[in-house]
C-alpha atoms as a PDB file:
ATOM      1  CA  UNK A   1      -2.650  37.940 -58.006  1.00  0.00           C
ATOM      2  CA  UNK A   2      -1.370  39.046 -61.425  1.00  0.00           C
ATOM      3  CA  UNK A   3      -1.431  42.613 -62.721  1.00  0.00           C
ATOM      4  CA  UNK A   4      -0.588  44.104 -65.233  1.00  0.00           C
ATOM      5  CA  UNK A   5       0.761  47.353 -65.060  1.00  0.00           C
ATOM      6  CA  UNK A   6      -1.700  49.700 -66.338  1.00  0.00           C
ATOM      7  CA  UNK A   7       0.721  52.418 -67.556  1.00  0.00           C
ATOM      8  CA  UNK A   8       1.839  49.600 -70.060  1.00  0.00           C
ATOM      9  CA  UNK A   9      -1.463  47.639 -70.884  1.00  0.00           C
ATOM     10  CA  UNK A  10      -4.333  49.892 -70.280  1.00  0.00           C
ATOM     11  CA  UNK A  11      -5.294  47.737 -67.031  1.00  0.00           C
ATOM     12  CA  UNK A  12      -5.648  44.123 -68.516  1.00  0.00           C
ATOM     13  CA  UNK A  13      -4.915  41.922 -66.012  1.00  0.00           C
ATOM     14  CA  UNK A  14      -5.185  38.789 -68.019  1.00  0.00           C
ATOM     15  CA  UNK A  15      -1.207  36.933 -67.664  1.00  0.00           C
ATOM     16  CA  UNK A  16      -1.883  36.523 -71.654  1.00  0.00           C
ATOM     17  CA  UNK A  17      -2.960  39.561 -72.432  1.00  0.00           C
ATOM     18  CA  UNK A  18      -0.432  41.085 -75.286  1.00  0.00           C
ATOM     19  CA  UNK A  19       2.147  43.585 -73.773  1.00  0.00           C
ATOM     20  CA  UNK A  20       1.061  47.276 -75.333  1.00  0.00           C
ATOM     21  CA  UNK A  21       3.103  48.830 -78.499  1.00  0.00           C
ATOM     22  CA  UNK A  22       6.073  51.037 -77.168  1.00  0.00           C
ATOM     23  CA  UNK A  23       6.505  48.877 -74.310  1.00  0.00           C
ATOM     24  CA  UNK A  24       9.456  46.721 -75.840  1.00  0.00           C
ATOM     25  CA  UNK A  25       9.048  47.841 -79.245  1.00  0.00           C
ATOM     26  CA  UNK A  26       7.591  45.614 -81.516  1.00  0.00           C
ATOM     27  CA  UNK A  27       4.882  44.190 -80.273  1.00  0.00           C
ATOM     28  CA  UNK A  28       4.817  40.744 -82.624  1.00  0.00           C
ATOM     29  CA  UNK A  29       8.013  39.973 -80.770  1.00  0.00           C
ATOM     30  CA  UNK A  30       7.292  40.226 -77.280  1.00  0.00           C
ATOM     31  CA  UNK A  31       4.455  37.616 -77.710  1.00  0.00           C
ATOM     32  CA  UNK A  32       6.733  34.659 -78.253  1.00  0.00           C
ATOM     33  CA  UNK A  33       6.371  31.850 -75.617  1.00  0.00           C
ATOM     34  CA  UNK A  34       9.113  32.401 -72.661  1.00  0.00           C
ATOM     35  CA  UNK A  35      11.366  29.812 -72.622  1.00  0.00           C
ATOM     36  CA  UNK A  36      13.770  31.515 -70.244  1.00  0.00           C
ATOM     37  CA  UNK A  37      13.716  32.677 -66.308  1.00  0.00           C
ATOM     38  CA  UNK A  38      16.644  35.144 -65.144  1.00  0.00           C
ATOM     39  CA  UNK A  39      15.592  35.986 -61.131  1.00  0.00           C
ATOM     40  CA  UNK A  40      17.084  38.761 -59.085  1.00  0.00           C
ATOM     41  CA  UNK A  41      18.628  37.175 -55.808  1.00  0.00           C
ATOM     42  CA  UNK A  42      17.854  39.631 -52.709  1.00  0.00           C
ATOM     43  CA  UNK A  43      14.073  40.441 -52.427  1.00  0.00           C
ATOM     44  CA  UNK A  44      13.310  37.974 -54.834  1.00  0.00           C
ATOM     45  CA  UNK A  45      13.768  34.749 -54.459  1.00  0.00           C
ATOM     46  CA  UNK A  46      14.590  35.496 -50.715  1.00  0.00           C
ATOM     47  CA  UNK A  47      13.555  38.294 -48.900  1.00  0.00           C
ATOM     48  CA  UNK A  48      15.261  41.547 -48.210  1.00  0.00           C
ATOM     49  CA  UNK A  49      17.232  42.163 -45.370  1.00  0.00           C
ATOM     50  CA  UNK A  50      20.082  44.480 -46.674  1.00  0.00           C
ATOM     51  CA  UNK A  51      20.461  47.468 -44.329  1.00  0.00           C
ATOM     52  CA  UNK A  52      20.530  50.424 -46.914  1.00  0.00           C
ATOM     53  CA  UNK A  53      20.309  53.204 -44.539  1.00  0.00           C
ATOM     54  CA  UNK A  54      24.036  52.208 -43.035  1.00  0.00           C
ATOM     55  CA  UNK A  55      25.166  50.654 -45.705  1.00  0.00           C
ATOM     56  CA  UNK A  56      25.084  53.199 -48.472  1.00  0.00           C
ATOM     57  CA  UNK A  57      26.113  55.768 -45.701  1.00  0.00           C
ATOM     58  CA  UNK A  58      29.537  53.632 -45.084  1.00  0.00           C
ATOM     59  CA  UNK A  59      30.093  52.781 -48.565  1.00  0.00           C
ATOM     60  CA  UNK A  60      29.589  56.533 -49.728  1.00  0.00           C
ATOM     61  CA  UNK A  61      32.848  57.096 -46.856  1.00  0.00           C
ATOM     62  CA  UNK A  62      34.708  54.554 -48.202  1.00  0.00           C
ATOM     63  CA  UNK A  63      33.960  55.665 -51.784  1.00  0.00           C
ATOM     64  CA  UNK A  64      35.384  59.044 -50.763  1.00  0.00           C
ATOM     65  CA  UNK A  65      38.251  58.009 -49.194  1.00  0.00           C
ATOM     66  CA  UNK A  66      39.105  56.589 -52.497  1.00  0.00           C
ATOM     67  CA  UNK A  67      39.273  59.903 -54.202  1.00  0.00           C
ATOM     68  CA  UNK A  68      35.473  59.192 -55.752  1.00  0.00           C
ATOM     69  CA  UNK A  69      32.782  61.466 -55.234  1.00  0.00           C
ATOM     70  CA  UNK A  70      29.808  59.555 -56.112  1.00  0.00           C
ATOM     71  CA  UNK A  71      26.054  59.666 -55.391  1.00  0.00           C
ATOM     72  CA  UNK A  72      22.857  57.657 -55.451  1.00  0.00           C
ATOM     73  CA  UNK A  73      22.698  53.527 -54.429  1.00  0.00           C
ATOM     74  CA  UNK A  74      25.228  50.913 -53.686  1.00  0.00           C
ATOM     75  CA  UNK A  75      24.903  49.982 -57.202  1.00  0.00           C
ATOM     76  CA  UNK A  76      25.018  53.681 -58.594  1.00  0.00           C
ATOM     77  CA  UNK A  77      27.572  54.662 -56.391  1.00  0.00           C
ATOM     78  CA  UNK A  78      29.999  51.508 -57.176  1.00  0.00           C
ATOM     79  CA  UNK A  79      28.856  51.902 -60.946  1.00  0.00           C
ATOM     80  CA  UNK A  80      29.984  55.229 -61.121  1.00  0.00           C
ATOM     81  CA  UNK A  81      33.384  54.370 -59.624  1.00  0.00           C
ATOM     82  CA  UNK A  82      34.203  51.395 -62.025  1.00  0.00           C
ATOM     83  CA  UNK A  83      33.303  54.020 -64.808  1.00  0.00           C
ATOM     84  CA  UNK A  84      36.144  56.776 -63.370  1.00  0.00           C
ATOM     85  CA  UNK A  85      38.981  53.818 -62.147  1.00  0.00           C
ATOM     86  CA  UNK A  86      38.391  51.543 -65.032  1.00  0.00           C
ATOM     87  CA  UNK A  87      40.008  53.700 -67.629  1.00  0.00           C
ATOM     88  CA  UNK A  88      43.028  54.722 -65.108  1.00  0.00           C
ATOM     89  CA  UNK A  89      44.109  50.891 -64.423  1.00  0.00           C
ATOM     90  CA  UNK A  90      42.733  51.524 -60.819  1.00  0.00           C
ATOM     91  CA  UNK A  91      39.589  48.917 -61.046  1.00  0.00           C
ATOM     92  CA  UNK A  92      40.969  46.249 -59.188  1.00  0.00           C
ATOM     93  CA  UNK A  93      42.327  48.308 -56.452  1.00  0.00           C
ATOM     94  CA  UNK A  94      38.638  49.916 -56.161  1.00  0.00           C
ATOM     95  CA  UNK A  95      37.532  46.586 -55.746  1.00  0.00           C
ATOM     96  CA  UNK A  96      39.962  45.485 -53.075  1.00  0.00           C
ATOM     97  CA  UNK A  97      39.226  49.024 -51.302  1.00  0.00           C
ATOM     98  CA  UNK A  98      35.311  48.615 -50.974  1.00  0.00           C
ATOM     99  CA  UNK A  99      34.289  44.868 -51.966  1.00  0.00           C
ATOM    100  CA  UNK A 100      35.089  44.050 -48.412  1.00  0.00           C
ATOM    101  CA  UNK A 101      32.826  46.801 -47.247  1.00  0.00           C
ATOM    102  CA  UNK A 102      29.723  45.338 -49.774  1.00  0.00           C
ATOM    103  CA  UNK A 103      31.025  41.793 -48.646  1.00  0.00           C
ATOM    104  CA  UNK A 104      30.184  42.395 -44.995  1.00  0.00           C
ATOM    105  CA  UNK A 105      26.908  43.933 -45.817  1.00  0.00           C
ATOM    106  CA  UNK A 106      25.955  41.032 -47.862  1.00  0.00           C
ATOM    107  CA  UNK A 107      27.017  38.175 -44.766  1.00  0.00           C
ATOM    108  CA  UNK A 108      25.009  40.828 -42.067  1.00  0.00           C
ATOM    109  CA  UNK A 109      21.795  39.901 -44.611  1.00  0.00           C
ATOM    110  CA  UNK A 110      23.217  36.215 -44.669  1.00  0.00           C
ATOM    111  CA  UNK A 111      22.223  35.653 -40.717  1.00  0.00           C
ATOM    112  CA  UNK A 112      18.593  37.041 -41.866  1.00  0.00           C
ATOM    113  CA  UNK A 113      17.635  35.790 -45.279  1.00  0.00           C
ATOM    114  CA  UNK A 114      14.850  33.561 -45.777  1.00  0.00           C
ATOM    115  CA  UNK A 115      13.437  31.937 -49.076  1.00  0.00           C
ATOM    116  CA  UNK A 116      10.335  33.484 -50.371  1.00  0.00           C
ATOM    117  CA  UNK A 117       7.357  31.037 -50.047  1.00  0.00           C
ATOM    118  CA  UNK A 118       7.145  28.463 -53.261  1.00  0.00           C
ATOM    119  CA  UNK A 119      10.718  29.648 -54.494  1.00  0.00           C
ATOM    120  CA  UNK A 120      11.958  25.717 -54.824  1.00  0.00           C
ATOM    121  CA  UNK A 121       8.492  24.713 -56.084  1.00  0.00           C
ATOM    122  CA  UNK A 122       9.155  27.572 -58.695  1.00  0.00           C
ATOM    123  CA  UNK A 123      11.842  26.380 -59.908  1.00  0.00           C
ATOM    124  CA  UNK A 124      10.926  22.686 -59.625  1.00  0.00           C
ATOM    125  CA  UNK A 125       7.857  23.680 -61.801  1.00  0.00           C
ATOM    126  CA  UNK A 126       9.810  25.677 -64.687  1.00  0.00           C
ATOM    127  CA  UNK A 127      12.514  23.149 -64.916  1.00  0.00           C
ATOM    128  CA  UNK A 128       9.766  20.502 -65.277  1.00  0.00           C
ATOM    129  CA  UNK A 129       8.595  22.485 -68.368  1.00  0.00           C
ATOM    130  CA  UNK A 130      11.840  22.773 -69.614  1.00  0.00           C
ATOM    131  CA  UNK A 131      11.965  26.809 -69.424  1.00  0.00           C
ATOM    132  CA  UNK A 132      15.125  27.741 -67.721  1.00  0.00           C
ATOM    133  CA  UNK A 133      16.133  29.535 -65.203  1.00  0.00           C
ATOM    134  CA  UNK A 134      19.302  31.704 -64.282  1.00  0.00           C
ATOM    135  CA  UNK A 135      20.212  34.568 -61.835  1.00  0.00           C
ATOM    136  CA  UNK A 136      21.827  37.818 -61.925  1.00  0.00           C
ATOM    137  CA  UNK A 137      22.712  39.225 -58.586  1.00  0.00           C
ATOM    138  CA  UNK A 138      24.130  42.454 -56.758  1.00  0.00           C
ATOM    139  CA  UNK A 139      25.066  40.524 -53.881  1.00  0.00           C
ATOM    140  CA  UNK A 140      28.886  39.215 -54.122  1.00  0.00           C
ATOM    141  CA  UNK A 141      30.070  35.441 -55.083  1.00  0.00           C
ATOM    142  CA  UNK A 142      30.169  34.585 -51.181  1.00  0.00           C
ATOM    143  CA  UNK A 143      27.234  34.927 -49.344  1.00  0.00           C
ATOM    144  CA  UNK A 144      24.952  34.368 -52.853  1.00  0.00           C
ATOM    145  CA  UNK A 145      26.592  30.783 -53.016  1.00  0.00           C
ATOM    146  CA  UNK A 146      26.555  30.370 -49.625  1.00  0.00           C
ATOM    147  CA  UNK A 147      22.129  31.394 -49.414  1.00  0.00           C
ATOM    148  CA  UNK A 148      21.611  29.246 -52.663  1.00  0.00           C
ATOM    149  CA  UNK A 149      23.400  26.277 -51.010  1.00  0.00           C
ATOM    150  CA  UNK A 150      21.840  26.767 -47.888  1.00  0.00           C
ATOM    151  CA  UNK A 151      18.291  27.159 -49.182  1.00  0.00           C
ATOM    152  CA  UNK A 152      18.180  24.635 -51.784  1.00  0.00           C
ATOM    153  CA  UNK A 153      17.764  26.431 -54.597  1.00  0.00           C
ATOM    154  CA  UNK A 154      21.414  26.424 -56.875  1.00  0.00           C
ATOM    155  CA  UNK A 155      20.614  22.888 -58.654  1.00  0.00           C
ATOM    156  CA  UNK A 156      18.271  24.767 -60.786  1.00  0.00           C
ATOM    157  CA  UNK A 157      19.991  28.153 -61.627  1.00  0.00           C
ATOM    158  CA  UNK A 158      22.238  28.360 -64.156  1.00  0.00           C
ATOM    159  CA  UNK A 159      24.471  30.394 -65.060  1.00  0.00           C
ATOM    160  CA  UNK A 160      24.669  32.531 -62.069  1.00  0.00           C
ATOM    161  CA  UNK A 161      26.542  35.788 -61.684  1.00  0.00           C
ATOM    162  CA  UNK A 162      27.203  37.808 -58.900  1.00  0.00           C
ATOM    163  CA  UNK A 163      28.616  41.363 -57.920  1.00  0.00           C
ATOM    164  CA  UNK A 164      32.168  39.745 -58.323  1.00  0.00           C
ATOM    165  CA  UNK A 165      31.454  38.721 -62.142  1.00  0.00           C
ATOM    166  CA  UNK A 166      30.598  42.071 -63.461  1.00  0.00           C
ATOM    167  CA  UNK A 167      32.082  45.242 -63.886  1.00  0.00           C
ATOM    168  CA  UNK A 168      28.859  47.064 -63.665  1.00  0.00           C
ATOM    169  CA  UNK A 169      25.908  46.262 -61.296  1.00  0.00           C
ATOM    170  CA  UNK A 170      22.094  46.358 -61.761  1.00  0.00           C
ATOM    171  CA  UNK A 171      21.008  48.311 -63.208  1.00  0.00           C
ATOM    172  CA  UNK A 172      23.206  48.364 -66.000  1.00  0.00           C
ATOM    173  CA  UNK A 173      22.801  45.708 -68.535  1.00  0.00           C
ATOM    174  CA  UNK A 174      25.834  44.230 -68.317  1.00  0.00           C
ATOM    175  CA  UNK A 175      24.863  40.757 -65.892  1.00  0.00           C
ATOM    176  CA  UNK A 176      21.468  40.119 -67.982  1.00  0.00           C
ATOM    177  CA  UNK A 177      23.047  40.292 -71.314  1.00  0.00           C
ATOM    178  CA  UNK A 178      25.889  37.802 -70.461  1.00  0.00           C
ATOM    179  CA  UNK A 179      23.517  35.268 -68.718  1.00  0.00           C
ATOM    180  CA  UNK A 180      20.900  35.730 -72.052  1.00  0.00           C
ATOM    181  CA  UNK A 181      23.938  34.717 -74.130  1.00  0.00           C
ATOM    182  CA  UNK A 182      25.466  32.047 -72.045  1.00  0.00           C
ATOM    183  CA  UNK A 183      21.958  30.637 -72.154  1.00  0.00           C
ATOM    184  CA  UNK A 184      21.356  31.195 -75.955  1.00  0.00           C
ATOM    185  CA  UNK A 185      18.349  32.639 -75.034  1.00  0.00           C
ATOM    186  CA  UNK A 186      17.004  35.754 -77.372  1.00  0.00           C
ATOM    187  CA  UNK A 187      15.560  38.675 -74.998  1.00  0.00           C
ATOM    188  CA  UNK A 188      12.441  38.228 -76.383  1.00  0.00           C
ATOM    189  CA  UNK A 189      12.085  34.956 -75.198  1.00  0.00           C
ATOM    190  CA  UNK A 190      13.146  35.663 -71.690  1.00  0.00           C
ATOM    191  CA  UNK A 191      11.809  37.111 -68.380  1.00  0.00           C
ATOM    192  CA  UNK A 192      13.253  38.967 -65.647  1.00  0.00           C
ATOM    193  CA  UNK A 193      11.698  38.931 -62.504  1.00  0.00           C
ATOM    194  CA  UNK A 194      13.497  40.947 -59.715  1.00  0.00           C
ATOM    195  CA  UNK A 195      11.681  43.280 -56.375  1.00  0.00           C
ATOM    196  CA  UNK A 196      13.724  46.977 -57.436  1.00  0.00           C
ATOM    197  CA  UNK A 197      13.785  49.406 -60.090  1.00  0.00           C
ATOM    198  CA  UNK A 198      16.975  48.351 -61.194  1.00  0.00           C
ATOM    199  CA  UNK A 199      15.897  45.118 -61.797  1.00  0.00           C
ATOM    200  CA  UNK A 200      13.201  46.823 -64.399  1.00  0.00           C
ATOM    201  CA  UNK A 201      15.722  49.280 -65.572  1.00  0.00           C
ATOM    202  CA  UNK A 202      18.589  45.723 -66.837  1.00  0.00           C
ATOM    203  CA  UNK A 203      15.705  44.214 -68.446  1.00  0.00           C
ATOM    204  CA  UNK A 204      14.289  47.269 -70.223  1.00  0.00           C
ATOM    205  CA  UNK A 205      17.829  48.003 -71.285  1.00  0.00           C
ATOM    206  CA  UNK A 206      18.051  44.419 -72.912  1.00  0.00           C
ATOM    207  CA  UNK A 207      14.898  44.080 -74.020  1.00  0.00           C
ATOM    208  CA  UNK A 208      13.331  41.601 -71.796  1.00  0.00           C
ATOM    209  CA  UNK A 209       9.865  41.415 -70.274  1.00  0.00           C
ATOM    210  CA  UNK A 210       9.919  41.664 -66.303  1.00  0.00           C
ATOM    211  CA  UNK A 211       7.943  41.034 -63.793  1.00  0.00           C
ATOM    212  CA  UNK A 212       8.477  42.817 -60.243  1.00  0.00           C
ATOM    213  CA  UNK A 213       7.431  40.714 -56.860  1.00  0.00           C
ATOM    214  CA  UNK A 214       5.616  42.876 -54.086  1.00  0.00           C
ATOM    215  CA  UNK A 215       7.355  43.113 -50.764  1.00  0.00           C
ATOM    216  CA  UNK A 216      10.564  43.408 -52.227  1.00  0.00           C
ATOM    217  CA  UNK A 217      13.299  46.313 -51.781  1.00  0.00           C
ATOM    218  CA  UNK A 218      11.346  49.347 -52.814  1.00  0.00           C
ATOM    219  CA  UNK A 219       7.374  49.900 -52.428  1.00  0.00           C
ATOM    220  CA  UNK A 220       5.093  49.660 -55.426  1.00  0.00           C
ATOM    221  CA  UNK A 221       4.649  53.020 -55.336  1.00  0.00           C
ATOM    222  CA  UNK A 222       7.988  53.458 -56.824  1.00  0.00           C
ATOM    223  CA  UNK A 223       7.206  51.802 -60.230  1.00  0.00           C
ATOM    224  CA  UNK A 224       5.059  54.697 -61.387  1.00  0.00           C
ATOM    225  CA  UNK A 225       7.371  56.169 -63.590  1.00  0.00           C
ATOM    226  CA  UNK A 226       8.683  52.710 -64.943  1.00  0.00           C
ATOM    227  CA  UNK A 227       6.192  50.241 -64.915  1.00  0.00           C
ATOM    228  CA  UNK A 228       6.820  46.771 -65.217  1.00  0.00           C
ATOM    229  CA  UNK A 229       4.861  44.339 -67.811  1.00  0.00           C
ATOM    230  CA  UNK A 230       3.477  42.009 -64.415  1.00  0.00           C
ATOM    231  CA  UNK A 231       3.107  43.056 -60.816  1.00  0.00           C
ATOM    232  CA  UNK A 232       2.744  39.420 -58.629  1.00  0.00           C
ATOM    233  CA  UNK A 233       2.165  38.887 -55.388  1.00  0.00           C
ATOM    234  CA  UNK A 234       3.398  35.188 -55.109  1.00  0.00           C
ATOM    235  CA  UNK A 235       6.260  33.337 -56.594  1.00  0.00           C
ATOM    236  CA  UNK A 236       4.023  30.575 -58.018  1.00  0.00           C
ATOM    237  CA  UNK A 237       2.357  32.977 -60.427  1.00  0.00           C
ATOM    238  CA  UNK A 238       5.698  33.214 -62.401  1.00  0.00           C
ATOM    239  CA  UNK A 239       4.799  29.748 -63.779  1.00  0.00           C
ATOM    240  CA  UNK A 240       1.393  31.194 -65.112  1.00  0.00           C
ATOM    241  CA  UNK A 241       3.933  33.463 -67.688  1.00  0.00           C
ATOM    242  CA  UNK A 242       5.853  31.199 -68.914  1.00  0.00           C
ATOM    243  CA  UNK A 243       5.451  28.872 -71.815  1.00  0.00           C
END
């Protein structure tokens, strides 16, 4: 089922309903038709099978034994990093220090992943009505080519950017704004729909609508304080959003 999120829209759970003033700003141009998909990978279109617990607890070692004292997520953490090595020519050494670390992560959720229910049909059913779709990920170049390949799914995404194409992760803006302008695609016209608070937080910050998937990496409870404009429950109800 479709809800809207009642912080935003006062409870209406019509799919056409109007998003509420304040949500996005102007109200007049959040109505316009979406001619443009950009899905979150990981808890998404897949399920989620990261191990966060003993992952963030060996990254946050490995982020210390670089000289970085950082807090929060795997994306906070290696955010905050970029932000500190970037300006002392030391980014691409951070990356060959912990991508490996985020790299084995992502192939231990490789042996475990599988596609949410209707995902190709999804896709299939956008592409038939000419909206497209794209992807920004967290996960790195590697295993996200290697679960798109092996589930089917990469002949309709396009572009696609991983951890590896970014300097900053979710949920920075950075990935969503470069796939909106690859595309040609005004934020306005666009949707984000993603399973995390990130994934609200890099549309918000560009603009887009977004829609969060239950079952995903956080519970719904954690939304509260930053609702999204549609809470589904299936895939196939994406379709019902789009132009």
């Amino acid at each position: 089922m479709i809800a809207r999120a009642p912080a935003l829209h006062g409870g209406d759970a019509s799919p056409t309903a109007a998003p509420a003033a304040g949500a996005h700003g102007a109200t007049a141009s959040m109505d316009k038709p979406i001619r443009a998909v950009v899905f979150d990978f990981e808890g998404t279109l897949v399920d989620f099978q990261w191990r966060l617990g003993a992952a963030q607890a060996e990254l946050r070692r490995a982020f210390a034994e670089q000289g970085y004292a950082v807090e929060g997520d795997y994306a906070e953490m290696w955010n905050a990093a970029a932000e500190l090595a970037a300006p002392q020519g030391r980014l691409e050494a951070l990356r060959r220090a912990l991508y490996p670390v985020y790299d084995r992560w992502d192939a231990d959720a490789l042996t475990r992943w599988s596609p949410r229910s209707g995902a190709p049909a999804l896709l299939q059913r956008l592409a038939d009505r000419r909206v497209q779709s794209a992807m920004v990920s967290n996960v790195g170049r590697a295993a996200l080519d290697a679960a798109l390949v092996r589930f089917s799914l990469r002949r309709w995404l396009w572009p696609v950017l991983s951890r590896d194409d970014v300097m900053h992760l979710k949920p920075n803006r950075e990935g969503v704004s470069a796939v909106l302008v690859a595309m040609k695609t005004p934020a306005e016209e666009a949707l984000f729909v993603g399973d995390s608070l990130a994934d609200v937080r890099a549309a918000r910050a560009v603009g887009m609508r977004v829609a969060i998937i239950h079952g995903g990496e956080v519970q719904e409870t954690a939304f509260a304080a930053l609702p999204p404009d549609w809470m589904v429950s299936r895939l196939e109800e994406i379709a019902k959003l789009t132009a």
